[in-house]
Protein backbone atom coordinates (compact mmCIF):
# COMPACT_ATOMS: atom_id res chain seq x y z
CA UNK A 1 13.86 -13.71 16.67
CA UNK A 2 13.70 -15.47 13.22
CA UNK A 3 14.61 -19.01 12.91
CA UNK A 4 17.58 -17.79 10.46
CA UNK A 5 18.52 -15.71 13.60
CA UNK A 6 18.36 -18.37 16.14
CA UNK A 7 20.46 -20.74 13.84
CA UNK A 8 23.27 -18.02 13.32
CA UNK A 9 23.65 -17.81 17.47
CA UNK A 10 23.87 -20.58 18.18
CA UNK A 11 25.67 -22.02 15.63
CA UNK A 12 28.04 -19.19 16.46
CA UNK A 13 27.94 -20.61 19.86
CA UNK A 14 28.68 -24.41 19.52
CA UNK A 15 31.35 -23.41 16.84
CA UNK A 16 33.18 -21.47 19.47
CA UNK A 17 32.90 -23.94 22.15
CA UNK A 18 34.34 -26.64 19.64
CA UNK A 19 36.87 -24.76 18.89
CA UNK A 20 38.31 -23.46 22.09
CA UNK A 21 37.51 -26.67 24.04
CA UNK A 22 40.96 -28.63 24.45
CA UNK A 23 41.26 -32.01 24.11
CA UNK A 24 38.99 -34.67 22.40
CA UNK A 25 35.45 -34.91 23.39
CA UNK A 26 35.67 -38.08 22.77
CA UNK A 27 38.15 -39.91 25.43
CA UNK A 28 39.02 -43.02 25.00
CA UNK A 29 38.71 -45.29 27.99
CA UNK A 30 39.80 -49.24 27.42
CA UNK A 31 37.78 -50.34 24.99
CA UNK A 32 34.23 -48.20 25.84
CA UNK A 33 33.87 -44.36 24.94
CA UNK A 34 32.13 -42.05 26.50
CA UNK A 35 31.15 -38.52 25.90
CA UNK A 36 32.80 -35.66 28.38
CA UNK A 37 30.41 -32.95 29.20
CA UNK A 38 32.60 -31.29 31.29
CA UNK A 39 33.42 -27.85 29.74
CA UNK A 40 36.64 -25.56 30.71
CA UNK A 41 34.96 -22.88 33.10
CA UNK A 42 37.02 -20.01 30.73
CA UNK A 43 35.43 -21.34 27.53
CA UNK A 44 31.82 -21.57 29.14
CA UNK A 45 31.89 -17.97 30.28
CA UNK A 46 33.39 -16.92 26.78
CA UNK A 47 30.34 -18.72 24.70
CA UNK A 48 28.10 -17.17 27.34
CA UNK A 49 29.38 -13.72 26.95
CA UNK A 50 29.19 -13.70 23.15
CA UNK A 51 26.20 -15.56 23.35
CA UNK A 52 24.59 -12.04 25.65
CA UNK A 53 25.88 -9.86 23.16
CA UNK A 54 24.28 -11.18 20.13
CA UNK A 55 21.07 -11.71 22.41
CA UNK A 56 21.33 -7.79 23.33
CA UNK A 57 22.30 -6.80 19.93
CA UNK A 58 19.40 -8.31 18.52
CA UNK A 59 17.23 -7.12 21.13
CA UNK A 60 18.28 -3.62 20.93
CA UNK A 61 17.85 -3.47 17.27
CA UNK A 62 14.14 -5.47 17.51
CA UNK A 63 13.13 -2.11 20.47
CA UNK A 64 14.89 0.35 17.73
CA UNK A 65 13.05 -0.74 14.28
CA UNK A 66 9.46 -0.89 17.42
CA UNK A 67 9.97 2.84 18.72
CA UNK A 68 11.71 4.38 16.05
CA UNK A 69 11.45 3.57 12.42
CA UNK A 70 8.42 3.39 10.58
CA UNK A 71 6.00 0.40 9.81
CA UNK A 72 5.65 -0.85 6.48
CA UNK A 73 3.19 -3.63 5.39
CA UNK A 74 3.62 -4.43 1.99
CA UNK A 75 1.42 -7.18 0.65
CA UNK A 76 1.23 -9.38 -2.69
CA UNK A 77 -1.96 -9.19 -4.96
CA UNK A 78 -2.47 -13.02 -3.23
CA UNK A 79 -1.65 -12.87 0.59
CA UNK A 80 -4.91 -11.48 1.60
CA UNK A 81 -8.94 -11.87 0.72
CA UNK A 82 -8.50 -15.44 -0.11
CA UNK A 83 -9.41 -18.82 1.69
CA UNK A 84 -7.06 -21.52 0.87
CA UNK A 85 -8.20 -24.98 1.03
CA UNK A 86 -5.83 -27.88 1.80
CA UNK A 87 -3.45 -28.83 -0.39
CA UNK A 88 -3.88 -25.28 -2.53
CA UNK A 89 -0.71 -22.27 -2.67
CA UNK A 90 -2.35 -18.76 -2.27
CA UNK A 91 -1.51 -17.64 -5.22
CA UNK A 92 -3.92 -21.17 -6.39
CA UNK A 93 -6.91 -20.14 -4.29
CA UNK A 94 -6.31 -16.09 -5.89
CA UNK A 95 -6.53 -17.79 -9.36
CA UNK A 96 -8.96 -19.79 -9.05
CA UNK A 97 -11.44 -16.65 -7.84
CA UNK A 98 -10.46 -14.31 -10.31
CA UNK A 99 -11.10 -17.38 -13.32
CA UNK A 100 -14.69 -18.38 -11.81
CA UNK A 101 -15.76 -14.92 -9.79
CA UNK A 102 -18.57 -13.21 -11.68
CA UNK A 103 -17.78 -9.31 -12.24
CA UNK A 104 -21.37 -8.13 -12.92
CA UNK A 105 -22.26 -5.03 -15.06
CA UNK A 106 -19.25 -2.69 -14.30
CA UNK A 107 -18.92 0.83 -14.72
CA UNK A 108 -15.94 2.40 -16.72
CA UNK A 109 -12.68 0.96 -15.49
CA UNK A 110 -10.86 4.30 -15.14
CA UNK A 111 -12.40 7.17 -13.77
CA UNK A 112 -10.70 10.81 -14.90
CA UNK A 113 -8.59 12.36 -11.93
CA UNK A 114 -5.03 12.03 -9.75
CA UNK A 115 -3.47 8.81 -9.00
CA UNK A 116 -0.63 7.96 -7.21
CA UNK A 117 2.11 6.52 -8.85
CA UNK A 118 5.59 6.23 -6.11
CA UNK A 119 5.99 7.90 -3.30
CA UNK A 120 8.75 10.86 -3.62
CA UNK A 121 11.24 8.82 -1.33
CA UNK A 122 10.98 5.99 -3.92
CA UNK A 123 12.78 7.85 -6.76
CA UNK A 124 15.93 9.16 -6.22
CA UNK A 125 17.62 11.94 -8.72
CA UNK A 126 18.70 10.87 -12.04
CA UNK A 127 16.96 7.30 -11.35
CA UNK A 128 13.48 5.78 -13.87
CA UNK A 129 11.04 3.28 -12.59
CA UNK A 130 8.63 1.29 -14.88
CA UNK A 131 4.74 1.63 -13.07
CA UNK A 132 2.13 -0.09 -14.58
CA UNK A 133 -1.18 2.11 -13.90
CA UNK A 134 -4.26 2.68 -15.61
CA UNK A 135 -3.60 -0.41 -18.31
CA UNK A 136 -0.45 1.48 -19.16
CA UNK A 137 3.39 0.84 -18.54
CA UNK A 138 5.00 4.17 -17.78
CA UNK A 139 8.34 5.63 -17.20
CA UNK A 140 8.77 7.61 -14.31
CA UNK A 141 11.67 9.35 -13.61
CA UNK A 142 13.63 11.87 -11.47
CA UNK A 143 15.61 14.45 -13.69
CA UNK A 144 18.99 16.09 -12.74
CA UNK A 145 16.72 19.66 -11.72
CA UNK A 146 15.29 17.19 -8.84
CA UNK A 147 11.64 17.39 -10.46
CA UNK A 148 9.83 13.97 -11.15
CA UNK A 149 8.38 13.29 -15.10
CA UNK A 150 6.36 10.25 -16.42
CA UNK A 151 6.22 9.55 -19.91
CA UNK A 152 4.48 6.51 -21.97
CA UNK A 153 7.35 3.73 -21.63
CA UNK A 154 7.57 2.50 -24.93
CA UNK A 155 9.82 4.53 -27.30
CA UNK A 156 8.09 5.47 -30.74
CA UNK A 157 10.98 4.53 -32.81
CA UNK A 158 11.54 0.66 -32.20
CA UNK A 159 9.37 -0.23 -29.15
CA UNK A 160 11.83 -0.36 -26.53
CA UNK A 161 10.72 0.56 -23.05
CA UNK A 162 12.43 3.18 -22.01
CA UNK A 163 12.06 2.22 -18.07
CA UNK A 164 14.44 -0.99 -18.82
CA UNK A 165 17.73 0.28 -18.91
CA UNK A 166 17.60 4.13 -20.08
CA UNK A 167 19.50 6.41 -19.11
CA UNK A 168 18.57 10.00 -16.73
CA UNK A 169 20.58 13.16 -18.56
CA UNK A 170 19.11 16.12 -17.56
CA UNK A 171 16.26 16.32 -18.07
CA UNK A 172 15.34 14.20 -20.18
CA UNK A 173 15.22 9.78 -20.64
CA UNK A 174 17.45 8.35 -23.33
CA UNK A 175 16.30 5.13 -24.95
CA UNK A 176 18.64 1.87 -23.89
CA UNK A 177 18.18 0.82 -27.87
CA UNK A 178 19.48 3.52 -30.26
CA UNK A 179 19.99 6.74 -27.75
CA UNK A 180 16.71 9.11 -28.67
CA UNK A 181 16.11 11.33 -26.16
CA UNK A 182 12.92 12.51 -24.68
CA UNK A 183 12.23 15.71 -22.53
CA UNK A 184 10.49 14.79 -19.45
CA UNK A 185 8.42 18.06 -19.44
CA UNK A 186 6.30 17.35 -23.08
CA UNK A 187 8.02 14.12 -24.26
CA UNK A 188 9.31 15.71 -27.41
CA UNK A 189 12.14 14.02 -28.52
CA UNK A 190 15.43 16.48 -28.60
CA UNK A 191 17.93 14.38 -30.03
CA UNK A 192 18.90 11.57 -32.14
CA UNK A 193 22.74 10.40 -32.32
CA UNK A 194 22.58 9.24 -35.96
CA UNK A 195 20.11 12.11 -37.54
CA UNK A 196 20.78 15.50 -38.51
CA UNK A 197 17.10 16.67 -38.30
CA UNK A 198 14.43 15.18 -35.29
CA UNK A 199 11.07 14.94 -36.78
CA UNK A 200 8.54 17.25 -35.14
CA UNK A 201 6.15 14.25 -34.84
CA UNK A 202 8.69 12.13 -32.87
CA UNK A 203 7.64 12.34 -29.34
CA UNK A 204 5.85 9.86 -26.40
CA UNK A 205 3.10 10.57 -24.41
CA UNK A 206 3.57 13.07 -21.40
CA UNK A 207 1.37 12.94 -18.24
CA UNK A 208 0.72 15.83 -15.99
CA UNK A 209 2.13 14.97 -13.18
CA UNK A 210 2.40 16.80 -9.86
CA UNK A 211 4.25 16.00 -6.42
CA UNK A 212 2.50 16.64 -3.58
CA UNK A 213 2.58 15.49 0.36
CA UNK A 214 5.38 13.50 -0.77
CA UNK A 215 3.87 11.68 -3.32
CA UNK A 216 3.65 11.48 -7.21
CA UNK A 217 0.61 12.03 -8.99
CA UNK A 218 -0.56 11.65 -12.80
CA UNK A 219 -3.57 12.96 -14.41
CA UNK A 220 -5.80 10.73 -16.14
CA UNK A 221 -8.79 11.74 -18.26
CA UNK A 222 -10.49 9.40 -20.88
CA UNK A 223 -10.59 12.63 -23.54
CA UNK A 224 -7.05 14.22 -22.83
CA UNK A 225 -8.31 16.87 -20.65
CA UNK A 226 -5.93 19.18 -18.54
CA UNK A 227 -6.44 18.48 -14.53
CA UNK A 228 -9.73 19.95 -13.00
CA UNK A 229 -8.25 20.55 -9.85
CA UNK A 230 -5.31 20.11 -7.72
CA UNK A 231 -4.09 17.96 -4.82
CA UNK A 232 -4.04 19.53 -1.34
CA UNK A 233 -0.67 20.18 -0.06
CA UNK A 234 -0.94 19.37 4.05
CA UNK A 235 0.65 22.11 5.53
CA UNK A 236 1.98 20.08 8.71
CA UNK A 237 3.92 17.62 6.18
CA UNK A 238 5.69 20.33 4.51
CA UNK A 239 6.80 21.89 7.46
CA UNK A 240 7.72 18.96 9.22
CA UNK A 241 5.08 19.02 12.26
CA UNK A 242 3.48 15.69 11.12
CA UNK A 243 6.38 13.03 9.96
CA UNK A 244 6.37 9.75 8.17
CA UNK A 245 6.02 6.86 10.17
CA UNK A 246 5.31 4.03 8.06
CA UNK A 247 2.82 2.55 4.39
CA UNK A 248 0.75 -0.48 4.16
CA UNK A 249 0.13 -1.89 0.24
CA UNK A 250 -2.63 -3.73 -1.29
CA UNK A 251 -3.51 -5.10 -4.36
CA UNK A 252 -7.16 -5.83 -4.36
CA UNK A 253 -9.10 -7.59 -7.20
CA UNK A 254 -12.49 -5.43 -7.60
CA UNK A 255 -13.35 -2.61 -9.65
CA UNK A 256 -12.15 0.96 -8.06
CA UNK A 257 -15.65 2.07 -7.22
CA UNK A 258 -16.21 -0.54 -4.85
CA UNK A 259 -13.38 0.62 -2.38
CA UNK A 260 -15.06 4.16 -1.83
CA UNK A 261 -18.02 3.45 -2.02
CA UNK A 262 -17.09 2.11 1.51
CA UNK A 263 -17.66 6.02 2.93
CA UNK A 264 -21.78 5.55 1.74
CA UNK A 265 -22.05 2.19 3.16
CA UNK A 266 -22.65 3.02 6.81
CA UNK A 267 -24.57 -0.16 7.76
CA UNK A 268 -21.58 -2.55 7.05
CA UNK A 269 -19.42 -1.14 9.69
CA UNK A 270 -21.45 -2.35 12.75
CA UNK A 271 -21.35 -5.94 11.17
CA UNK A 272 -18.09 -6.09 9.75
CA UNK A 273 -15.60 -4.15 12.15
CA UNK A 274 -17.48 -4.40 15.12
CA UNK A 275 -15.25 -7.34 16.24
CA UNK A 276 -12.17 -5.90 18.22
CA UNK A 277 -8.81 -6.21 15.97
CA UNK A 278 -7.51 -9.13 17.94
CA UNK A 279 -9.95 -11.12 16.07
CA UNK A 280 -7.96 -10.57 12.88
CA UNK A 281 -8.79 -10.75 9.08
CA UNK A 282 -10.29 -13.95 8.58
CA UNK A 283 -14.03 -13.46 8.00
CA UNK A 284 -14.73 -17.39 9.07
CA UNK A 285 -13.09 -16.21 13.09
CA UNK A 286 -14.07 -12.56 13.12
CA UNK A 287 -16.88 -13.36 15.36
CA UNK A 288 -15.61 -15.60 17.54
CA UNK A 289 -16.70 -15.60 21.17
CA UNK A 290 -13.32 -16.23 22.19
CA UNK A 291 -12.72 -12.35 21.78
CA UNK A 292 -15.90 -11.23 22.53
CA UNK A 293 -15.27 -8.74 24.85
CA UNK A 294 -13.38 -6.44 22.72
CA UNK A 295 -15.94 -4.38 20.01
CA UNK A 296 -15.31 -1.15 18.20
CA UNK A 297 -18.40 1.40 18.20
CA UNK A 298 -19.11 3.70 15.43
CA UNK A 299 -20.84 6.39 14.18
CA UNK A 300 -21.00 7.87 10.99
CA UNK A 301 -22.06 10.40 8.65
CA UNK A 302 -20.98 10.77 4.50
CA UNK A 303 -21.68 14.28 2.63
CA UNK A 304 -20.38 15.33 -0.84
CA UNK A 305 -19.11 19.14 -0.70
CA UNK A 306 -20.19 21.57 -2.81
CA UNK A 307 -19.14 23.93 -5.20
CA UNK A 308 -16.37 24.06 -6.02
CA UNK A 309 -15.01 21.23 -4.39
CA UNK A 310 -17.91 19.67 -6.11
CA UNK A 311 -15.01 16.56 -6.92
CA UNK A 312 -14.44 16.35 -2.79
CA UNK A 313 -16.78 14.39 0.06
CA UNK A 314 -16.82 14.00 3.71
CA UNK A 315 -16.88 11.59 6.00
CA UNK A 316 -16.78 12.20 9.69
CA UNK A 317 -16.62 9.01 12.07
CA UNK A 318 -16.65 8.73 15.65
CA UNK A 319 -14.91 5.50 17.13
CA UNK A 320 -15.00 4.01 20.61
CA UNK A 321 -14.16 0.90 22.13
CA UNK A 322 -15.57 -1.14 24.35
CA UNK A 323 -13.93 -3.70 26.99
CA UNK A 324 -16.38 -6.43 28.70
CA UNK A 325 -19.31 -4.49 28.03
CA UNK A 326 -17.67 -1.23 29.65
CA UNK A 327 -16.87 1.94 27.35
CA UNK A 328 -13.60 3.48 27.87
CA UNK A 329 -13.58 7.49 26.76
CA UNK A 330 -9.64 7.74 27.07
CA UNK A 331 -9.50 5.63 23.66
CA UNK A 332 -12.28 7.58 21.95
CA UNK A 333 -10.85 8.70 18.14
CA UNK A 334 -12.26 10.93 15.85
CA UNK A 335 -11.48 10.79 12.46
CA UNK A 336 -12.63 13.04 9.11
CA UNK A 337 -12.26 11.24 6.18
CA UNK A 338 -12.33 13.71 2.82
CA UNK A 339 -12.42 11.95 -0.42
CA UNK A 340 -10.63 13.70 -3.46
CA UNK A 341 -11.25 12.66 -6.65
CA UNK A 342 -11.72 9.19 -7.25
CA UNK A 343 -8.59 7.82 -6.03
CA UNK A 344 -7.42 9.97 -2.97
CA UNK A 345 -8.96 10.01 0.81
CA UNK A 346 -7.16 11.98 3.44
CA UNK A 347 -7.77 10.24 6.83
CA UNK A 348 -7.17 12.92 9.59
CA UNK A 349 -6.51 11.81 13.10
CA UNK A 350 -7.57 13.37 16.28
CA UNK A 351 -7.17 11.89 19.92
CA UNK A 352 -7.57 13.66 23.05
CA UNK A 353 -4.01 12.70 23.98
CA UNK A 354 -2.62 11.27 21.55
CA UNK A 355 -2.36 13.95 19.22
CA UNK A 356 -2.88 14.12 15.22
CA UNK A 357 -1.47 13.10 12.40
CA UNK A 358 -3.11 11.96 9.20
CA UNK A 359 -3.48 9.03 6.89
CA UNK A 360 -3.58 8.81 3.18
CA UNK A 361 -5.48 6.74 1.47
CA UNK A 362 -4.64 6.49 -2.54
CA UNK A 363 -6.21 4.12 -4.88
CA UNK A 364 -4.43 3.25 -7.91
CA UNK A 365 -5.70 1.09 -11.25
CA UNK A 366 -3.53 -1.20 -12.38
CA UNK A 367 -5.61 -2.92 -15.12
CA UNK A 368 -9.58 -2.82 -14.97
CA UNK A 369 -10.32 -4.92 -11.98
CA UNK A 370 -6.63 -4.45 -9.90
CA UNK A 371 -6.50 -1.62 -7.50
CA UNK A 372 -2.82 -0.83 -5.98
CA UNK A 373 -4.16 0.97 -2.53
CA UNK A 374 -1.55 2.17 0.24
CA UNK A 375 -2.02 3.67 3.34
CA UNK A 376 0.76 6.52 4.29
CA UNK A 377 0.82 7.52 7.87
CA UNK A 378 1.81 11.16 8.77
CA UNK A 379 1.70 12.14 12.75
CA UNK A 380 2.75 14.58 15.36
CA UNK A 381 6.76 14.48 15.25
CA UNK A 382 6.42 14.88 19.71
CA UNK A 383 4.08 11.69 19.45
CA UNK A 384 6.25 7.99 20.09
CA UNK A 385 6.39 6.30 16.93
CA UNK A 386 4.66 3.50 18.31
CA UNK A 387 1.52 5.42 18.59
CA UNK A 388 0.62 5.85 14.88
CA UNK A 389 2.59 2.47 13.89
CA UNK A 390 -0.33 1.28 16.04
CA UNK A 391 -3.26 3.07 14.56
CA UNK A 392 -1.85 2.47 10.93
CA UNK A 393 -1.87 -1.79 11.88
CA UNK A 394 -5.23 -1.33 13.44
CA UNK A 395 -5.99 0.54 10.36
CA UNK A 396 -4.86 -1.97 8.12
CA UNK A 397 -6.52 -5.19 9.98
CA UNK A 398 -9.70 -3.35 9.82
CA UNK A 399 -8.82 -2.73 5.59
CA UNK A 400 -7.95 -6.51 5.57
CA UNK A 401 -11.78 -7.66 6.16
CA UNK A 402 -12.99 -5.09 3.55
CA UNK A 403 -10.56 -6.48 1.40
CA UNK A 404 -11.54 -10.50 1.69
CA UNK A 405 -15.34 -9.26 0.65
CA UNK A 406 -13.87 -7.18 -2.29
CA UNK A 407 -11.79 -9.88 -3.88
CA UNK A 408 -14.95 -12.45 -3.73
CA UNK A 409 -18.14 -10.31 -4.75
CA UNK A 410 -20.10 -9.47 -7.38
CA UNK A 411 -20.65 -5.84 -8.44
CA UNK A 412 -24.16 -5.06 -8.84
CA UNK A 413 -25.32 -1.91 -10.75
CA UNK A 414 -29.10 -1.71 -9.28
CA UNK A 415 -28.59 -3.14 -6.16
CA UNK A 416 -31.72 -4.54 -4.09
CA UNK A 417 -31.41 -1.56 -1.30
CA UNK A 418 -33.47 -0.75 1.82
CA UNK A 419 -34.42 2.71 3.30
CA UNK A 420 -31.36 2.13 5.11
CA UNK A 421 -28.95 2.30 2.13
CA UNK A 422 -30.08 5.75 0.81
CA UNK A 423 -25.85 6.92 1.39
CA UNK A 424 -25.17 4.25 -1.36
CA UNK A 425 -27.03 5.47 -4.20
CA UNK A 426 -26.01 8.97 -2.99
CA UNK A 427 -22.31 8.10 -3.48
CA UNK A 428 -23.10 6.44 -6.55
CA UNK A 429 -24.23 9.87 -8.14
CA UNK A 430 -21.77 11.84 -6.51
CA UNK A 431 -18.88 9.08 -7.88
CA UNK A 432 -20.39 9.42 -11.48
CA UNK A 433 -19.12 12.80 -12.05
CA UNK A 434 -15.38 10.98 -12.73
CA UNK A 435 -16.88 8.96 -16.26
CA UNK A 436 -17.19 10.49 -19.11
CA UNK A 437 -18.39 9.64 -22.19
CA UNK A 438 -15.35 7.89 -23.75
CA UNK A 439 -14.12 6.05 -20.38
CA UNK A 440 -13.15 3.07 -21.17
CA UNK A 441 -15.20 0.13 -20.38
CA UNK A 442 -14.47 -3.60 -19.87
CA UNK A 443 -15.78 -5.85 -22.17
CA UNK A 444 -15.24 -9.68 -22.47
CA UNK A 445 -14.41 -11.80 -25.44
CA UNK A 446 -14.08 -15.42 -24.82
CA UNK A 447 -12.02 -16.13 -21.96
CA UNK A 448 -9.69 -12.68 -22.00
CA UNK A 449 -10.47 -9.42 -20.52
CA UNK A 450 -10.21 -6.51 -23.48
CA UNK A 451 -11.04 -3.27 -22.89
């Protein structure tokens, strides 16, 4: 129970008893006061009573949101990856990284493929959203026919952003400023209220966009190329088997390759999530002896696929846990992670027991060096809730440490590499296929990032 909570019950409380007591509290005898604590027996067992049912109403809806409704984790670009010193906000120690971190010899910023944008839930019919992705501001929006369009959010005419205050008809998005419309499918503009003739020139930018395991999706490519493949639809989501049961969001200051290239890196997950979850985030504790006797195992092999999912890679992992130095089998998870395109990873679950479900992992530029990354959970609709809300917390703990090392380092483009590391210049080559020529790269100019 909140504090907020705690105040509102028993302030309901006292208020009552004050209220129905009789008499003054306060009794007057000769000269000398003194307090009466007795309370009428009628009044006690009313605050009591109403004190039980805000206690079981509470409680009741605390077991509800556990068991039944999904888990969502939604974190701000400063609450995680970042040790604050004393007498420093967050959002201080975030700044004062990103000002004096060293970003190293980068590769292009924005690598050509699908990126999520909203989930579908996020958007209802006839409603527009302004998303900034990919250095842009957007306007994404449902149309009357149900499907979801993003256009360039800045209208042509005047500059206003069509995202802040236009209106849904059909269709298509009229601008808030002088009424031009703009069809959703090729951002032509179809009408304007005070012109007998649109020009044929007068139009935004259109994105392909698809919507896919409910999610939203725009194609990016440096050179204006049409998509070079599609998204896989998962089967169980569209037919209901596997059901949503909860998101975690990040905002992570690092350049998009270095989240990834995570699948090449085998040797960092025996020192970095080794320690059991209870150990939490903070790199400084991780390895505390206090907690010791909890350790996650794993094993691990990356391979790109081949043609023609030449864009697509595979991870498999093997996890187990061990307790005081004892392996238990019964929590044994398997999990194949396949990587497609630059920005999407499907995380597919498998337990003995516990059945399946999958997680998906999109990755989502924001400007050069801020990734947008959630984690939607999908899982066996027979399967508790509790179950995956479980896996997607240990999921996101284990995410947490990954992202404390991202915010802080250094990207290094010919990294000093043992035998070892041979899976991380393998990823690197297989990752390169998303530049092109005319990606766009970050440059610096004085203090400001342009690129």
């Amino acid at each position: 129970m909140s504090s907020m909570q705690a105040a509102v019950v028993v302030g309901f409380g006292v208020g009552v008893m004050l209220i129905t007591q009789s008499g003054d509290p306060l009794e007057a005898v000769g000269t000398r006061y003194h307090l009466d604590t007795r309370l009428p027996s009628a009044t006690g067992r009313a605050v009591l009573c109403i004190t039980a049912v805000f206690v079981t109403l509470f409680a009741i809806g605390w077991l509800y949101r556990l068991f039944f409704c999904p888990l969502e984790l939604l974190r701000s670009p400063d609450d995680v990856g970042y040790i604050v010193e004393n007498g420093r906000t967050k959002a201080q120690a975030a700044n004062q990284v990103r000002h004096r971190r060293k970003v190293g010899d980068l590769p292009p910023v924005y690598p050509n493929g699908w990126f999520r944008v909203l989930d579908s839930h996020m958007l209802k019919r006839g409603e527009v959203k302004n998303v900034s992705v990919l250095g842009e501001q957007v306007a994404v929006f449902r149309g009357q026919d149900g499907k979801a369009y993003v256009l360039d959010a800045y209208c042509p005419h005047l500059g206003a952003n069509l995202a802040v205050g236009g209106q849904v008809l059909g269709s298509c998005i009229e601008c808030p400023f002088h009424g031009w419309q703009f069809r959703g499918n090729d951002g032509k503009c179809v009408k304007i209220p005070y012109a007998e003739k649109v020009p044929e020139f007068a139009k935004v930018r259109c994105w392909p966009t698809c919507e896919v395991n409910q999610q939203i999706l725009i194609w990016f490519h440096c050179d204006g190329g049409e998509p070079q493949w599609t998204v896989p639809e998962q089967q169980q989501i569209i037919e209901g088997q596997w059901v949503y049961r909860g998101r975690t969001e990040h905002f992570i200051n690092a350049h998009i390759e270095e989240i990834p290239e995570n699948a090449g890196d085998v040797a960092h997950l025996d020192h970095l999530h080794t320690p059991g979850i209870v150990s939490g985030v903070d790199l400084r504790f991780t390895n505390s002896k206090i907690w010791a006797f909890l350790r996650h195992d794993w094993k691990v092999q990356w391979e790109p696929e081949s043609d023609p999912n030449e864009h697509c890679s595979q991870m498999v992992l093997k996890h187990a846990l061990t307790v005081f130095g004892y392996h238990l089998p019964v929590l044994d998870l398997h999990v194949v992670a396949r990587q497609v395109g630059p920005g999407l990873v499907f995380l597919y679950f498998h337990h003995s027991f516990l059945g399946q479900g999958i997680i998906i992992q999109s990755v989502t530029p924001v400007e050069p060096l801020l990734q947008h990354v959630s984690h939607t959970i999908f899982y066996q609709s027979n399967i508790p809730a509790l179950v995956p809300k479980f896996l997607l917390k240990a999921e996101c703990v284990q995410f947490e440490r990954d992202v404390m090392i991202w915010n802080n380092k250094k990207y290094i483009s010919k990294p000093l590499l043992v035998k070892e590391d041979s899976t991380i210049q393998k990823h690197r080559r297989w990752y390169s296929q998303f530049y092109s020529k005319n990606s766009p790269q970050l440059h610096y100019q004085r203090d400001t990032l342009h690129f």
